[in-house]
Every structure is written in C-alpha cells, then in structure tokens.
Protein backbone atom coordinates (compact mmCIF):
# COMPACT_ATOMS: atom_id res chain seq x y z
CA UNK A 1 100.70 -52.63 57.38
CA UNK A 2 97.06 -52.23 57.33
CA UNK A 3 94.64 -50.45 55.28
CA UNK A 4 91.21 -49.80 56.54
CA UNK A 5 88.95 -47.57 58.29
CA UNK A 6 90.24 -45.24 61.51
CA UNK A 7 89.59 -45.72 64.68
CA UNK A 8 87.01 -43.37 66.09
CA UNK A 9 90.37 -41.56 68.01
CA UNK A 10 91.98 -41.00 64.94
CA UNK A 11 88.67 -39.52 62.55
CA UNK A 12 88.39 -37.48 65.81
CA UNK A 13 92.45 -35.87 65.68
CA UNK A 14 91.91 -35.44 61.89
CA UNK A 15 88.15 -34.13 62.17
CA UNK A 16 89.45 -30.15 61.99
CA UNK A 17 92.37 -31.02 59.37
CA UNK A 18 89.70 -32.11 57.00
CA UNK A 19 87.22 -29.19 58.03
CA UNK A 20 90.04 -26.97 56.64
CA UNK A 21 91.34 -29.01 53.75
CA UNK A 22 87.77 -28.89 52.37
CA UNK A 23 87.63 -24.82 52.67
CA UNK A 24 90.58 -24.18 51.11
CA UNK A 25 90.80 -26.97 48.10
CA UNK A 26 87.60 -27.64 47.78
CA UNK A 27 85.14 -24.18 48.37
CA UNK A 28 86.29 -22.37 44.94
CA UNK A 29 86.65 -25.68 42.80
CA UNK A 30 86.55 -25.67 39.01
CA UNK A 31 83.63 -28.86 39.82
CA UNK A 32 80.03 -27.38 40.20
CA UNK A 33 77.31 -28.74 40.18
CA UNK A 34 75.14 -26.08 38.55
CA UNK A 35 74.42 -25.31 35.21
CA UNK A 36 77.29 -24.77 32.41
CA UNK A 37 76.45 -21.40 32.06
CA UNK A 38 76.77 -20.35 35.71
CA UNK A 39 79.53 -17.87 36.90
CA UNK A 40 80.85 -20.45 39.28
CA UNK A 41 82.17 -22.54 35.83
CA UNK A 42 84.45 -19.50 35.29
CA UNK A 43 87.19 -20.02 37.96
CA UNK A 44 90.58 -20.58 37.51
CA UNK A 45 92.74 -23.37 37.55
CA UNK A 46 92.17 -26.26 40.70
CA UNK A 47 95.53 -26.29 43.32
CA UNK A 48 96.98 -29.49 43.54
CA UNK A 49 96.01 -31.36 40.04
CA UNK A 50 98.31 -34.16 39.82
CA UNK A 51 97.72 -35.32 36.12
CA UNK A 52 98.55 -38.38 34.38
CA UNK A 53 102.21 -39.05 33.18
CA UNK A 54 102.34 -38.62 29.71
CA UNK A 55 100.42 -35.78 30.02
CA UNK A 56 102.68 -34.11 32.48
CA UNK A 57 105.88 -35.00 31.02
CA UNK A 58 106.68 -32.27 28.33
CA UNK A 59 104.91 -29.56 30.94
CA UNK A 60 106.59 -27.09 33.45
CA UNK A 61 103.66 -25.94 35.00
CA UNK A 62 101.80 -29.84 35.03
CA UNK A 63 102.82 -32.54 37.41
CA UNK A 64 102.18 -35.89 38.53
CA UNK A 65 103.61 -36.35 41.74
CA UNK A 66 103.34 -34.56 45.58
CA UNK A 67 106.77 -35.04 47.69
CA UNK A 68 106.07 -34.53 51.25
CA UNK A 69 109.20 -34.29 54.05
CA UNK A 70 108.66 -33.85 57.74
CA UNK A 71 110.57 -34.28 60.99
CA UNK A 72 108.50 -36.52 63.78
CA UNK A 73 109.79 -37.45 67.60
CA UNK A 74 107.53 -40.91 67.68
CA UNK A 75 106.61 -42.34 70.84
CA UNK A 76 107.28 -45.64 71.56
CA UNK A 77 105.08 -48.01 69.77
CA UNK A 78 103.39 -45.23 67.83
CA UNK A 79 101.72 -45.75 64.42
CA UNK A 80 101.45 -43.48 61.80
CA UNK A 81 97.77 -42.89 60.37
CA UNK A 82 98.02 -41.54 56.76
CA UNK A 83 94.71 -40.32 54.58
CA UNK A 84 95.27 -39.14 51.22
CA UNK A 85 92.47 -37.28 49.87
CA UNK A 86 91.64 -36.07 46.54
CA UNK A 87 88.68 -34.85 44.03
CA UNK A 88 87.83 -37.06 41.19
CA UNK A 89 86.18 -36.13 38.33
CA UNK A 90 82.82 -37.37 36.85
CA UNK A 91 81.96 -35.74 33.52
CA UNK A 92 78.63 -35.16 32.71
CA UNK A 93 77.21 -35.25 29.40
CA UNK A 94 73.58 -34.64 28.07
CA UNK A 95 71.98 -36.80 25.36
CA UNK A 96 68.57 -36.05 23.22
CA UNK A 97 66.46 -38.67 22.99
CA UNK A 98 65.67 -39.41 18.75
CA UNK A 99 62.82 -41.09 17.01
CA UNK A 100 64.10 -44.46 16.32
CA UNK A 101 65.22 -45.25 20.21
CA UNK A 102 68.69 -43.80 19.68
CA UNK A 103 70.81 -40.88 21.51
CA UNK A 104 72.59 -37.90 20.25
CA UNK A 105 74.78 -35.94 22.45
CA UNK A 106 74.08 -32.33 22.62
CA UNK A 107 75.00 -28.58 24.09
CA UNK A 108 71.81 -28.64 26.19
CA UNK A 109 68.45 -30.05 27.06
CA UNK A 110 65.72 -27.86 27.67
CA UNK A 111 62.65 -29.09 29.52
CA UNK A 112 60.44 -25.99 30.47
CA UNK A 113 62.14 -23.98 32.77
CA UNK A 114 65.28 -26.22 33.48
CA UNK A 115 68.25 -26.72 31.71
CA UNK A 116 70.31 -29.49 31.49
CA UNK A 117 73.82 -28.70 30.44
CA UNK A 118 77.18 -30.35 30.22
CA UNK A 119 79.69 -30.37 33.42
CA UNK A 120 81.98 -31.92 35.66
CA UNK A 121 81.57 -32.86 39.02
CA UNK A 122 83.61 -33.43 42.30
CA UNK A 123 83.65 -36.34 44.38
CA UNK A 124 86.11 -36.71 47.37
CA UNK A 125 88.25 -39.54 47.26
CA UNK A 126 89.77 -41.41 50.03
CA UNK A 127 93.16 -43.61 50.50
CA UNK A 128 94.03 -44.71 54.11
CA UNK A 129 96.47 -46.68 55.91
CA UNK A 130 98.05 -47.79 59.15
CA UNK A 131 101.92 -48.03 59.63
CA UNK A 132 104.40 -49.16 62.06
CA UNK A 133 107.50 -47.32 62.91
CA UNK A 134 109.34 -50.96 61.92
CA UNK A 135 107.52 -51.07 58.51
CA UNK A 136 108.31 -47.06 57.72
CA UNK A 137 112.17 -47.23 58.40
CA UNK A 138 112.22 -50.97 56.82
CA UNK A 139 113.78 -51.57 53.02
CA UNK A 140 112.22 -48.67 50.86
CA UNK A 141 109.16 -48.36 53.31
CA UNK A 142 105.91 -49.20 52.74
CA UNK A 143 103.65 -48.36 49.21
CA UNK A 144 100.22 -48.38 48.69
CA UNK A 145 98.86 -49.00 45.24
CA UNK A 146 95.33 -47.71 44.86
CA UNK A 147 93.19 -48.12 41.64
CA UNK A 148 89.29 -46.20 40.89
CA UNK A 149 88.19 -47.96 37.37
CA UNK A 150 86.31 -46.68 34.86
CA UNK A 151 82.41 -46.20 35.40
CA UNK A 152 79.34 -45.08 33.46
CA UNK A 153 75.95 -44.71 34.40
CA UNK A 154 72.75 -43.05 32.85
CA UNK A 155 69.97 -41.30 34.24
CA UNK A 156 66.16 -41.09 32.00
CA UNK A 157 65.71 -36.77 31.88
CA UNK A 158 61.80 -36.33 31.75
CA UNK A 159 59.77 -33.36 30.73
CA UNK A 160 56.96 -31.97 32.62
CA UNK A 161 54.60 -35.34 31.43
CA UNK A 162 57.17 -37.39 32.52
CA UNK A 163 57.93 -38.53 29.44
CA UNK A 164 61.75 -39.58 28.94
CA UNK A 165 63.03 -36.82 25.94
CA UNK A 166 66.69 -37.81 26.60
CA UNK A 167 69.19 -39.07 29.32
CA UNK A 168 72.43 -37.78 31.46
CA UNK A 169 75.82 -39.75 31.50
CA UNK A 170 77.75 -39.63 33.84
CA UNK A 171 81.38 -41.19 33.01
CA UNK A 172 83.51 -41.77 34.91
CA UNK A 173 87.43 -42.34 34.13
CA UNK A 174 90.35 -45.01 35.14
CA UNK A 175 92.75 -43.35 37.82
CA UNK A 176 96.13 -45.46 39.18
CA UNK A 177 98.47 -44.22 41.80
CA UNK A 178 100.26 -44.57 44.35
CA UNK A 179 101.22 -43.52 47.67
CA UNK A 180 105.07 -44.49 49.26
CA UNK A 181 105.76 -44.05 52.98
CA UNK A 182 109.06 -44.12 54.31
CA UNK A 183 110.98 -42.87 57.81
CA UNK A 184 114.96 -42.66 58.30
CA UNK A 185 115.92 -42.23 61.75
CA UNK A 186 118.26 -38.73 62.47
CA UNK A 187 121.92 -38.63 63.98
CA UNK A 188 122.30 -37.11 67.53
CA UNK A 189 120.69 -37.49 70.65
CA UNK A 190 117.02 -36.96 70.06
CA UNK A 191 114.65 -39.49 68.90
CA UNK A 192 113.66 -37.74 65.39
CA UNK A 193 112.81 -39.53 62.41
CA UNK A 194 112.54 -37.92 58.66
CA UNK A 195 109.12 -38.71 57.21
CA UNK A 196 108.80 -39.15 53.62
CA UNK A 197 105.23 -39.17 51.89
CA UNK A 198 105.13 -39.67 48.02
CA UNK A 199 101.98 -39.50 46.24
CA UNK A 200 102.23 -40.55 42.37
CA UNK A 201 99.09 -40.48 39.71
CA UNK A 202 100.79 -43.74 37.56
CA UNK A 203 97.38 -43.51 35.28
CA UNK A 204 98.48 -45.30 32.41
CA UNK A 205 96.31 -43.16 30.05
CA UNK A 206 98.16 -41.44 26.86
CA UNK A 207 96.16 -39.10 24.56
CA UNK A 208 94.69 -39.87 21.19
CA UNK A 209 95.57 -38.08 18.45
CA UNK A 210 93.95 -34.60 18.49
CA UNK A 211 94.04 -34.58 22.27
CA UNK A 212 97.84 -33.38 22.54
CA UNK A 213 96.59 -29.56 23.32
CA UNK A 214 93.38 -30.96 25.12
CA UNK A 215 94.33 -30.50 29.16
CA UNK A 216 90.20 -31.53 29.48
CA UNK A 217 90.98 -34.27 29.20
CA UNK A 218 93.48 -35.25 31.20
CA UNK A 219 91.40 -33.96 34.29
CA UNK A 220 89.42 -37.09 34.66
CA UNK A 221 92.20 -39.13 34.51
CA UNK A 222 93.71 -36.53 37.56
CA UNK A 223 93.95 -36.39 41.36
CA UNK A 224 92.45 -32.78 42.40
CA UNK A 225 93.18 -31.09 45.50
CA UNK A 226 95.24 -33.54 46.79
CA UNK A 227 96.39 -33.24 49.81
CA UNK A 228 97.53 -35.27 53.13
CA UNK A 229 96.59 -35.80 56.86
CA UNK A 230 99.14 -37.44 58.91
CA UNK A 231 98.73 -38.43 62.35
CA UNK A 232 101.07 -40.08 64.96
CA UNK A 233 98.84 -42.65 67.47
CA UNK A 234 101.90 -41.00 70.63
CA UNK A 235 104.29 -38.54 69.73
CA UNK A 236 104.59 -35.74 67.87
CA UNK A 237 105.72 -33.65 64.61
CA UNK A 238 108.29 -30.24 64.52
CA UNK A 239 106.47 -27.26 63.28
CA UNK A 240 108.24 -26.34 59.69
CA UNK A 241 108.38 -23.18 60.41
CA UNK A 242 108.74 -22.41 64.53
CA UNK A 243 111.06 -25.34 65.02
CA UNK A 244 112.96 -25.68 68.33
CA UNK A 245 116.75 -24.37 67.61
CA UNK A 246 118.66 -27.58 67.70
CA UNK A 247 115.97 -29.05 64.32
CA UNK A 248 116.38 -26.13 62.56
CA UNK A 249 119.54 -27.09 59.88
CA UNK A 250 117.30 -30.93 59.53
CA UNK A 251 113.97 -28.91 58.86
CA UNK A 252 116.11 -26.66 56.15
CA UNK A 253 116.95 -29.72 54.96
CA UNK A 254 113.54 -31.46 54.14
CA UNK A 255 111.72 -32.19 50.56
CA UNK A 256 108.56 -30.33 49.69
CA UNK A 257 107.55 -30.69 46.49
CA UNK A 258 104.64 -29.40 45.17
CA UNK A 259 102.74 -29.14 48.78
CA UNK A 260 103.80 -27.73 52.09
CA UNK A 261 103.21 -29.60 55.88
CA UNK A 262 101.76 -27.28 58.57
CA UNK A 263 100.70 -28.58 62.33
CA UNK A 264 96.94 -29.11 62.23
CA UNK A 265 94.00 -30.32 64.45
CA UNK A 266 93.65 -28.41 67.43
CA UNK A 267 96.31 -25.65 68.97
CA UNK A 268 98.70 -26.74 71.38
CA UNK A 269 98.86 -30.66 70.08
CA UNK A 270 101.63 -31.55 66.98
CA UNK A 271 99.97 -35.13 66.96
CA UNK A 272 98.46 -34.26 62.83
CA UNK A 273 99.87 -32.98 59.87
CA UNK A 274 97.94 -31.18 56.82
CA UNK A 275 100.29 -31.35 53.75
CA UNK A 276 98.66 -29.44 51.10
CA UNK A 277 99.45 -27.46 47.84
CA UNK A 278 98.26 -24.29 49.65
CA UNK A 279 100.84 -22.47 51.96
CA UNK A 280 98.89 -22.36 55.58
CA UNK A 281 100.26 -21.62 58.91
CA UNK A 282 100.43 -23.85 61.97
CA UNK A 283 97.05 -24.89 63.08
CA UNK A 284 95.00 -22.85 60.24
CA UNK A 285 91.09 -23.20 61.61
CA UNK A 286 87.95 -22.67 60.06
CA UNK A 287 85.50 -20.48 61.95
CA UNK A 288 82.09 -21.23 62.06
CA UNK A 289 79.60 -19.51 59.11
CA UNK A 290 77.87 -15.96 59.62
CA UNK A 291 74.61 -16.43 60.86
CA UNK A 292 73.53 -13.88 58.60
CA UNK A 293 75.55 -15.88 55.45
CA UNK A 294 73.67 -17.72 52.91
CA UNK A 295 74.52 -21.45 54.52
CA UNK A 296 75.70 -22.40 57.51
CA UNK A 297 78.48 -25.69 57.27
CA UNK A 298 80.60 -26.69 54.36
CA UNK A 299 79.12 -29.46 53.27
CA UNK A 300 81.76 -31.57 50.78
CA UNK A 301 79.53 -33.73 49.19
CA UNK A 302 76.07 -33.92 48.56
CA UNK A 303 73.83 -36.71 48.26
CA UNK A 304 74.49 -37.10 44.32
CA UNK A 305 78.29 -36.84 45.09
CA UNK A 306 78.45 -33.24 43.76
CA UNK A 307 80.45 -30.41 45.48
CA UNK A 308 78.02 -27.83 47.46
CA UNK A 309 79.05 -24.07 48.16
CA UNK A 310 79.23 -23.05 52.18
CA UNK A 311 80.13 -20.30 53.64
CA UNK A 312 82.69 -21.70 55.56
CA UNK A 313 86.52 -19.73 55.13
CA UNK A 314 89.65 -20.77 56.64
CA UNK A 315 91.71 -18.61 58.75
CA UNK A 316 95.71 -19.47 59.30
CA UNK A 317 96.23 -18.98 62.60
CA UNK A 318 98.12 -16.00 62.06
CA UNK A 319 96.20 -14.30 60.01
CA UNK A 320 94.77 -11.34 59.24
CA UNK A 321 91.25 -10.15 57.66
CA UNK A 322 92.21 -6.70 57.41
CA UNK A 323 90.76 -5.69 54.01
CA UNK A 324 87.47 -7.83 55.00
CA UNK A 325 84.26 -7.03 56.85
CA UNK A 326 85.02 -8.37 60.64
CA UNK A 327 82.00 -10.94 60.36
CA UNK A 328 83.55 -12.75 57.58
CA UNK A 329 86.50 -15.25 57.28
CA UNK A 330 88.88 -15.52 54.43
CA UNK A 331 91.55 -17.89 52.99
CA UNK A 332 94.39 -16.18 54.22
CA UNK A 333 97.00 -17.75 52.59
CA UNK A 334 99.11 -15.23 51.60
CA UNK A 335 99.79 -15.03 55.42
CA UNK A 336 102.05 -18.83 55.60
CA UNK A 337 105.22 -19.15 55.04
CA UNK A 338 107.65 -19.74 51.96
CA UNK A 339 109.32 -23.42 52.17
CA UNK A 340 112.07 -21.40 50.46
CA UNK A 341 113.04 -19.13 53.25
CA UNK A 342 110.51 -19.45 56.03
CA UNK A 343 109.72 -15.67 55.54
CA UNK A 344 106.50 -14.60 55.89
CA UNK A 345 104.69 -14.07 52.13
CA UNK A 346 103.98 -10.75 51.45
CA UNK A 347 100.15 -9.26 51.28
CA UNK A 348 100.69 -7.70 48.05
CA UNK A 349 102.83 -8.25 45.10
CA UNK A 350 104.26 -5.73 42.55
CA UNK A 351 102.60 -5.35 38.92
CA UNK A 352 104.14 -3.36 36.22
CA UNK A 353 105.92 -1.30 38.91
CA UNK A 354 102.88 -1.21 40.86
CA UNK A 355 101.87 -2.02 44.55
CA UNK A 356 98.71 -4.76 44.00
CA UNK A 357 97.04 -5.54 47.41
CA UNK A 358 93.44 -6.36 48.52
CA UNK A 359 90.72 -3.22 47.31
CA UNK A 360 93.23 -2.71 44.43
CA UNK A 361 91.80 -2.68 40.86
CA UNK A 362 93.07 -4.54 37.92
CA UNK A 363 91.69 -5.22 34.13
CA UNK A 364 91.71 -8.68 33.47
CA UNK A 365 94.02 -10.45 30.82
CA UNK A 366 93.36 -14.10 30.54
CA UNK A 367 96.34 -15.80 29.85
CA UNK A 368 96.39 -18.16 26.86
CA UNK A 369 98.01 -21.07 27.69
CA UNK A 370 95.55 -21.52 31.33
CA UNK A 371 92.68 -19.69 29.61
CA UNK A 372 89.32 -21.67 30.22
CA UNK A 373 87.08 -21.17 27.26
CA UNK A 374 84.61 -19.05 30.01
CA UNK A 375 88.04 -16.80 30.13
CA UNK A 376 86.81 -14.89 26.71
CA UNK A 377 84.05 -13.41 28.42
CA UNK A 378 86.30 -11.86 31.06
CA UNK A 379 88.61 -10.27 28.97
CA UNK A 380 89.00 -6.33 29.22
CA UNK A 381 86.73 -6.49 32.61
CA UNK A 382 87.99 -4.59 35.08
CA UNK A 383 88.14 -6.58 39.13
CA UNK A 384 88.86 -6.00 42.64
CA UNK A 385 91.81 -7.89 43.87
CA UNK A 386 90.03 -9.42 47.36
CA UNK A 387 93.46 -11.37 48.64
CA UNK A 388 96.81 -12.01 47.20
CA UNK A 389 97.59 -15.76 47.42
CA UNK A 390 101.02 -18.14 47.11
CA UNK A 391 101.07 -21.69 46.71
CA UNK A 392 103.76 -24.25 47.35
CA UNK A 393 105.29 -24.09 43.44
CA UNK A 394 106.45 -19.87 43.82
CA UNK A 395 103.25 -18.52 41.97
CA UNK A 396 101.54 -15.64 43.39
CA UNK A 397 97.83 -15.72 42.81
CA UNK A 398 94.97 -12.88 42.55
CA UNK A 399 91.91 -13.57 44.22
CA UNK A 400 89.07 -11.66 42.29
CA UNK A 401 85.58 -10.25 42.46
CA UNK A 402 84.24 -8.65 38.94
CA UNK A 403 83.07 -5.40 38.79
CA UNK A 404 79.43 -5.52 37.73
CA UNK A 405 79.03 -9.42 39.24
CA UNK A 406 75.41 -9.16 40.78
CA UNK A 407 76.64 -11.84 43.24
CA UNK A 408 80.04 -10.16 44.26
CA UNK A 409 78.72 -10.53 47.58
CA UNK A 410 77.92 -13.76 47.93
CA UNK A 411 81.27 -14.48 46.96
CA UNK A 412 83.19 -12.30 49.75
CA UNK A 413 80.89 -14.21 52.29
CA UNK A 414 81.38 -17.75 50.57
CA UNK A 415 85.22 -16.80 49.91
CA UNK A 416 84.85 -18.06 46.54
CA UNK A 417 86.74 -16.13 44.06
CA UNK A 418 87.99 -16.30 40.69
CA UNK A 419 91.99 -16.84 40.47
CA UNK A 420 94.10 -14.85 38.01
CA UNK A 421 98.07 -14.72 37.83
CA UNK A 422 99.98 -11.44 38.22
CA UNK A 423 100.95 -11.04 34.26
CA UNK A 424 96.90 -11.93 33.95
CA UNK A 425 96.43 -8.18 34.82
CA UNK A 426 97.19 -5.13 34.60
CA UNK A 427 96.47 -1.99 37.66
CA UNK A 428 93.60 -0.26 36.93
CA UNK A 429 94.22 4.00 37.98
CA UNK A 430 91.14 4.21 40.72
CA UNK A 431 88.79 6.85 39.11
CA UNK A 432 88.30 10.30 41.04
C-alpha cells in the first residue's frame, strides 16, 4: 500500500465527485465564517458527524463510525484510489486585551464598526491511499491510521490606530481515526469482488465533568461531513440501485451504515464512487451558478481555511426542481433511493395527518434534545418547507426558509436552508 498524492488521472475522475460532495455537505454547514450573530449560525444539525467514542456510546442518534459496502468487477491489475474527506473544526475564541499585559476571554470585541465574535470554522480534511487488489482481499485488508494533533494559534485584533486591544484564538483539537479497506471475492462466474470501507473516529477524548450534556464539545474532537470517493485505476463498480439482474440478491445483500454509495464522476463511466451520508442518485451533478446569483463557483475553502457560501446546488441525476424557479438548482435529495428497499423517497412526508411538501407552511418547534441555543429565537415562527430531504439513517428532513427572513432569497439561490425534523413542526392552515 501507498499513501500519497493522486496522480493527475485520478484528481481528474474524482474532480466532479468532490464538486458535488462539497454542495451537498458542505454549502449549508453549521461552520461560518461570519459573525456569531449572523442567520447562517442558526442551521441545523451537520450530516455525517462522526463523534468521538465515549461520546457516542450511550447515544442513538450519535455515532462514530461510517460502514461502506459495494460490489466492483476490477480489471486486471487495477488499484483502488480511496479519499476520505471530512470538515474539522477550529474554534474561535475572542480575548480583551487588560491593563497589566494579560487576556480575558469575552462575548465580543468591538472595534468601530466590526465585531469580533466567537465561532467555529470549517476546514476540509484529507486522507488518501493507494491499494492493490492483493493487499484488499489479503488477511483483514489494509487500515490506515490517520492522526490531526492539537493546535493553537493567536492573532493581535487592532482598532482603527492600530493599536492591539485584544487577540483571536484559534484552537484547534486532537482527532484519531481510522480508515479499514477490505475486498472478498464473490461465488459464480463473474469477476465481482465485495468492497468494504470502514471509517472509525478512535479520538481518545472523554468529557470532563460538567461536559456530559455538552455535544459542543465533542464537535472538535469530530469528523464532519464525512464522506468517500472511490475510484478503480480499470474496471468498474454496480450501480446500488440499477444493478444488472444476475447482482441484484449480492447488492441486497451489502452493508451501509450510516452513508449510502452512488456512481459518480461523469455519466456513462462506473470507474468512482461517492459514499456519503446524503441519499443521491447515480451520477448526481452540480450545474454551474446563475449568472444573475450572488457568486459564481463553490469555493470550499478560503484563504484563512474558512468555509465560503456559493451558489452552487447539486442536482441527482434524476431529479426534479419542480417547486423551484427553472434558473436555480437544488439539493434534490429526497429524489435517491432508500438502501432499505431501493424505492424511490417520497417528495413529501405526512405531519399530524397532513400532506407536507415543498410551498407548504409549517410553525416551527425546535426540538430539545438537537436544539442549538440560536433555536430559541425560532420558536413559534412560522416557514416555508423549500424540499423534503432523507438521509442514509431513515430521518426525513425539512428544508426551510423563514417567513419574514430579509435574505430568503439568497438562500433559495445559494440552496442554503435551515433543517428541521418532521415532529419539529407543525402545518400551518395557508391564510385566505
């Protein structure tokens, strides 16, 4: 085995499987960086948070681990190209500069017309390697350990005479996993192989006292977004959900937990694999940005390592915008299908005996064991459900615009919502 950096071939295969990983896990994320008090600090819960063990341990709806399963027909000599990918976060903190050379962490910072405010960032984490067929279907397979240690770093914040009135810290936290590869060769006559793709947060990190009920923080100590991109150097995978007849009963028969494979990188070639928490259709694509939107490219990270908005959506490649202005994309993943059943999800879900579907109103109910502390302001407010989304765990998901939010707009273009569960809400009767 070898880990280190593609060949220009292979960043080229998985060049539109990241495009579309980055729309859907990470346009929306709970990491900004703006200002605390910004609207974008008030969305819901990140897909695919793999947290430390012992904080995962005692929860149903927490996890540490992503179980990926996959049928592939290798060609001969092939290699396997594997790129786990993942947000990590850095916590900012603000500090206030005091008389006798000391600092004192505070809510805010004012200097003039900016404020500096607590936050947490994104940055995108990468883990890559380079199998053999002999090393995937040898012993237990092959395992790569991967480690990000602890970091801290300050930066002087200066008011208008550039004098230094306090500082920013930026922090941060030990992460440990793991990622475990391994291939089992099928009976009968074809040349198909089982793929196996573990990824495991072993984080070694146990909360203090007091920080039993804290989920904050555990996310610094988490993998966000994770997801995989898989990529065969000759050959190619079975679609998981249009496989040929004689796969079917081995395809039934595969292990997703907590994310679901789908065919990516361009139509018409099964050389890549996106394995995400987010149901998607074969060979999901992300159109290119509304002239007329408010940016033009998705642009992961910027030059401080902070996530950036875009208006870049992605678009399964069956889906449908109805609902939506033509111009625009949307995450359309309500439109995959169900691991369970391979039945297309439905666009609309039931609520207190009610049919909830895009343009449908709701009042907001923040639940309180995923309430955010932004949550209390969005109690009682009534929303527009914009899409109905599933992931890979069962949950059905409201994507939501506020009534009264002065930048409702931007969000449709951006596809940047807030996310609420269905016993979040309740239907709202549309006034006549």
């Amino acid at each position: 085995m070898s880990v280190t950096v593609f060949a220009p071939e292979t960043e080229a295969r998985f060049a539109l499987a990241r495009r579309v990983a980055d729309t859907v896990l990470f346009e929306g994320c709970a990491l900004h960086p703006y200002r605390g008090s910004a609207a974008e600090h008030r969305l819901r819960r990140q897909f695919g948070v793999l947290v430390p063990p012992a904080w995962g341990a005692d929860r149903e709806e927490e996890y540490d681990f992503q179980h990926t399963e996959c049928l592939m027909e290798p060609g001969a000599d092939a290699t396997l190209a594997v790129e786990l990918r993942f947000l990590r976060a850095r916590r900012r903190t603000v500090q206030q500069a005091r008389a006798d050379g000391t600092f004192t962490t505070v809510a805010e910072l004012r200097l003039g017309e900016r404020v500096l405010a607590p936050l947490d960032e994104g940055t995108v984490e990468r883990v890559e390697a380079v199998v053999t067929l002999a090393e995937l279907v040898e012993g237990d397979g092959v395992t790569v350990a991967f480690a990000r240690p602890a970091e801290e770093e300050s930066e002087p914040a200066l008011d208008a005479d550039g004098r230094a009135v306090g500082r920013l810290v930026r922090r941060y936290e030990e992460i440990d996993g793991t990622l475990r590869l391994s291939a089992r060769r099928l009976d009968g006559p074809f040349r198909v192989m089982r793929l196996t793709a573990v990824v495991e947060n072993t984080s070694p990190w146990t909360p203090a006292d007091g920080e039993a009920a804290d989920r904050g923080s555990a996310l610094p100590r988490s993998l966000m977004a994770t997801h995989l991109l898989l990529g065969l150097s000759a050959g190619s995978f079975l679609s998981m959900t249009e496989p040929p007849e004689w796969a079917k009963d081995a395809i039934a028969s595969c292990r997703n937990l907590h994310t679901w494979p789908v065919l990516a990188g361009e139509p018409g070639r099964a050389d890549v694999v996106l394995s995400s928490p987010v149901i998607l259709g074969d060979h999901p694509t992300v159109p290119p940005a509304h002239p007329d939107g408010p940016g033009s490219s998705y642009a992961p990270v910027a030059a401080d390592g902070a996530l950036t908005p875009s208006t870049v959506r992605a678009v399964t490649g069956a889906a449908s915008a109805e609902g939506f202005p033509d111009e625009y994309g949307v995450v359309q993943a309500d439109t995959g299908l169900a691991p369970a059943d391979f039945a297309p999800a439905p666009g609309e879900v039931v609520v207190d005996g009610r049919p909830v579907r895009a343009g449908s109103r709701v009042r907001l109910h923040p639940g309180l064991r995923r309430t955010d502390a932004q949550d209390l302001f969005l109690r009682g407010r009534t929303a527009t459900v914009e899409s109905v989304l599933h992931d890979v765990d069962g949950s059905v998901h409201l994507a939501v615009t506020v009534a009264g939010d002065p930048g409702a707009d931007i969000r449709r273009a951006q596809g940047s919502f807030l996310y609420f569960r269905t016993d979040e809400v309740t239907p709202v009767e549309d006034e006549t």
